[in-house]
Protein backbone atom coordinates (compact mmCIF):
# COMPACT_ATOMS: atom_id res chain seq x y z
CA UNK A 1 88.09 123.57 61.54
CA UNK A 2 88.84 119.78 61.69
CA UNK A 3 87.25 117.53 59.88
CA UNK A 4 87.09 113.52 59.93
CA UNK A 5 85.77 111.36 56.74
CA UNK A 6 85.84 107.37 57.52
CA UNK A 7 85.94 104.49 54.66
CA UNK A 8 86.50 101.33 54.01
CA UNK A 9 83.48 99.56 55.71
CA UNK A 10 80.89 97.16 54.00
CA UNK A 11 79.32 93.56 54.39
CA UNK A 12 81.77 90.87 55.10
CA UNK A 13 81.48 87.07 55.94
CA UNK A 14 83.14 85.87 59.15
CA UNK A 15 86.84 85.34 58.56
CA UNK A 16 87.15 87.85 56.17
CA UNK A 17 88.91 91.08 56.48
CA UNK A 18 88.73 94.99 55.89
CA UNK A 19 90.40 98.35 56.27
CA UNK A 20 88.78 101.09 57.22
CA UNK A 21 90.58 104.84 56.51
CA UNK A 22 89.95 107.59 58.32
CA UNK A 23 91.02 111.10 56.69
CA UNK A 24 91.88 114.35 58.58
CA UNK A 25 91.59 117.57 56.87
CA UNK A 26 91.33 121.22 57.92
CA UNK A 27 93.60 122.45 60.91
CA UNK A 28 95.38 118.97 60.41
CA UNK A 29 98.36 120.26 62.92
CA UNK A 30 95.66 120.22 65.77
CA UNK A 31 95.33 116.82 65.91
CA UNK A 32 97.47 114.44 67.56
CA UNK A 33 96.55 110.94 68.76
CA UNK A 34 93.81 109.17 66.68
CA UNK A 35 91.41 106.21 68.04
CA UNK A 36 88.84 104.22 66.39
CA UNK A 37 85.56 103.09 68.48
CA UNK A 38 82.82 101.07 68.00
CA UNK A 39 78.93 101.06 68.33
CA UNK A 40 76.41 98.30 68.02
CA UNK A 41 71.94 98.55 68.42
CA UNK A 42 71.47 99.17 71.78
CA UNK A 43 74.69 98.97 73.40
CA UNK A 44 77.23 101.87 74.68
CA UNK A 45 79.99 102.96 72.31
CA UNK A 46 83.27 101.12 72.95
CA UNK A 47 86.75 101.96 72.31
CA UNK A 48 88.82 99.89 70.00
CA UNK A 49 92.47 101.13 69.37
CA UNK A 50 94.40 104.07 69.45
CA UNK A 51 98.08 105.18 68.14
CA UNK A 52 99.93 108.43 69.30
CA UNK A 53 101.07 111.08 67.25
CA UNK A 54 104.74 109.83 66.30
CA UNK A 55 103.13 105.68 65.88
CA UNK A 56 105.10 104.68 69.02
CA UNK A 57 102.57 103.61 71.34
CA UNK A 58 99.14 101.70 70.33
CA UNK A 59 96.70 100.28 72.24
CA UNK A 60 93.68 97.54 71.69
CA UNK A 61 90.81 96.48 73.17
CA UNK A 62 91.08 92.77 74.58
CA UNK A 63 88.22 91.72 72.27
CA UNK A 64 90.33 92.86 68.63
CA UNK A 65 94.08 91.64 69.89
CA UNK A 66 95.86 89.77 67.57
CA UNK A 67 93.37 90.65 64.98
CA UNK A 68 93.28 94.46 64.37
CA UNK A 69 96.35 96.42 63.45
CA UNK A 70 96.10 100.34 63.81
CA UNK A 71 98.26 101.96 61.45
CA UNK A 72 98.55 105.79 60.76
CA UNK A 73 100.63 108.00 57.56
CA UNK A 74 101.21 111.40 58.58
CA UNK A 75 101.68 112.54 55.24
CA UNK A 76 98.66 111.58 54.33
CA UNK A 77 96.71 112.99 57.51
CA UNK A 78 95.17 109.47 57.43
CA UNK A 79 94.95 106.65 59.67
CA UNK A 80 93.72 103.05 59.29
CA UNK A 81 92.16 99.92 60.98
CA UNK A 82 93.14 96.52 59.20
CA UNK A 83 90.74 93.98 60.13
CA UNK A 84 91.01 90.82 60.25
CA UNK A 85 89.29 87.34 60.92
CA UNK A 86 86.16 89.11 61.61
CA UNK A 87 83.41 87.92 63.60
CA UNK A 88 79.73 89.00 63.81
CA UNK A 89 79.94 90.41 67.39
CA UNK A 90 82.43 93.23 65.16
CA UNK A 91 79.48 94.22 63.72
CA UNK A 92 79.14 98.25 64.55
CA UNK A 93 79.11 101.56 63.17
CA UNK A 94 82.79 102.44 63.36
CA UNK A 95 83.94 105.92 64.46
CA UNK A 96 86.95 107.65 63.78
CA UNK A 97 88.26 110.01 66.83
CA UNK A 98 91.09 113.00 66.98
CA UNK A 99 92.76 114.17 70.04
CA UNK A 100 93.12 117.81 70.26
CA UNK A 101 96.01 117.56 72.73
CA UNK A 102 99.64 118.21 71.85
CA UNK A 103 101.61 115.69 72.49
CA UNK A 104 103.51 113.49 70.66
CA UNK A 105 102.97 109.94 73.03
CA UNK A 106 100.04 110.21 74.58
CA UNK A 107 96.81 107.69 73.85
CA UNK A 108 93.13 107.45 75.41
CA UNK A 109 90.86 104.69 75.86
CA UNK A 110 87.64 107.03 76.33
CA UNK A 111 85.36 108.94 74.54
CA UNK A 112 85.68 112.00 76.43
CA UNK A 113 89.73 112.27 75.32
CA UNK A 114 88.60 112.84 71.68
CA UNK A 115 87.90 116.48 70.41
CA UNK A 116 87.14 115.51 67.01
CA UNK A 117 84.88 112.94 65.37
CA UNK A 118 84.07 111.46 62.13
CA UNK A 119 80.31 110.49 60.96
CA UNK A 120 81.05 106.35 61.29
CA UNK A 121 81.29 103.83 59.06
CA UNK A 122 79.10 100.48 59.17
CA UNK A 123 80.98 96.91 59.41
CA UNK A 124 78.44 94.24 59.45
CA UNK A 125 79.97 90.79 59.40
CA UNK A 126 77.51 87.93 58.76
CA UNK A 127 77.82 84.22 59.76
């Protein structure tokens, strides 16, 4: 069993910022690389970073660069998105994601590379 719990989201005005935390527990040796995505009303869910196993290699969406940091503590089994200067199109419900595969360096950009998911976590960021 794996299980994913996200925090950390909330109302926030434009500009502002927030972390969200996600926390793995359960089998926490099956899970690797961890990703956060995205989902707004009526649009597909979209990928939004992801850092490997050992923290070495990260990778962004073009839309969050320069103003989301992933960030993961292995001792803690938990792994964080600091936002910030937030705009309203960030608005979403934020997912947390696990990769299943073992290996140490290796990131994905798509859905279908996650085995595990949390419930989300909604970031609404007004005008």
């Amino acid at each position: 069993q794996v299980q994913l719990v996200e925090s950390g989201g909330g109302l926030v005005q434009a500009g502002g910022s927030l972390r969200l935390s996600c926390t793995t527990s359960g089998r926490t040796s099956s899970v690797y690389a961890m990703g956060w995505f995205r989902q707004a009303p009526g649009k597909e869910r979209e990928f939004v970073a992801a850092i490997s196993w050992n923290s070495v290699t990260t990778r962004y969406t073009d839309s969050v660069k320069g103003r989301f940091t992933i960030a993961r503590d292995n001792t803690k089994n938990t792994v964080y998105l600091q936002m910030n200067a937030l705009k309203p199109d960030d608005t979403a419900v934020y997912y947390c994601a696990g990769d299943g595969s073992r290996s140490t360096s290796v990131v994905h950009i798509t859905a279908s590379g996650y085995d595990y998911w949390g419930q989300g976590t909604q970031v609404t960021v007004s005008s």
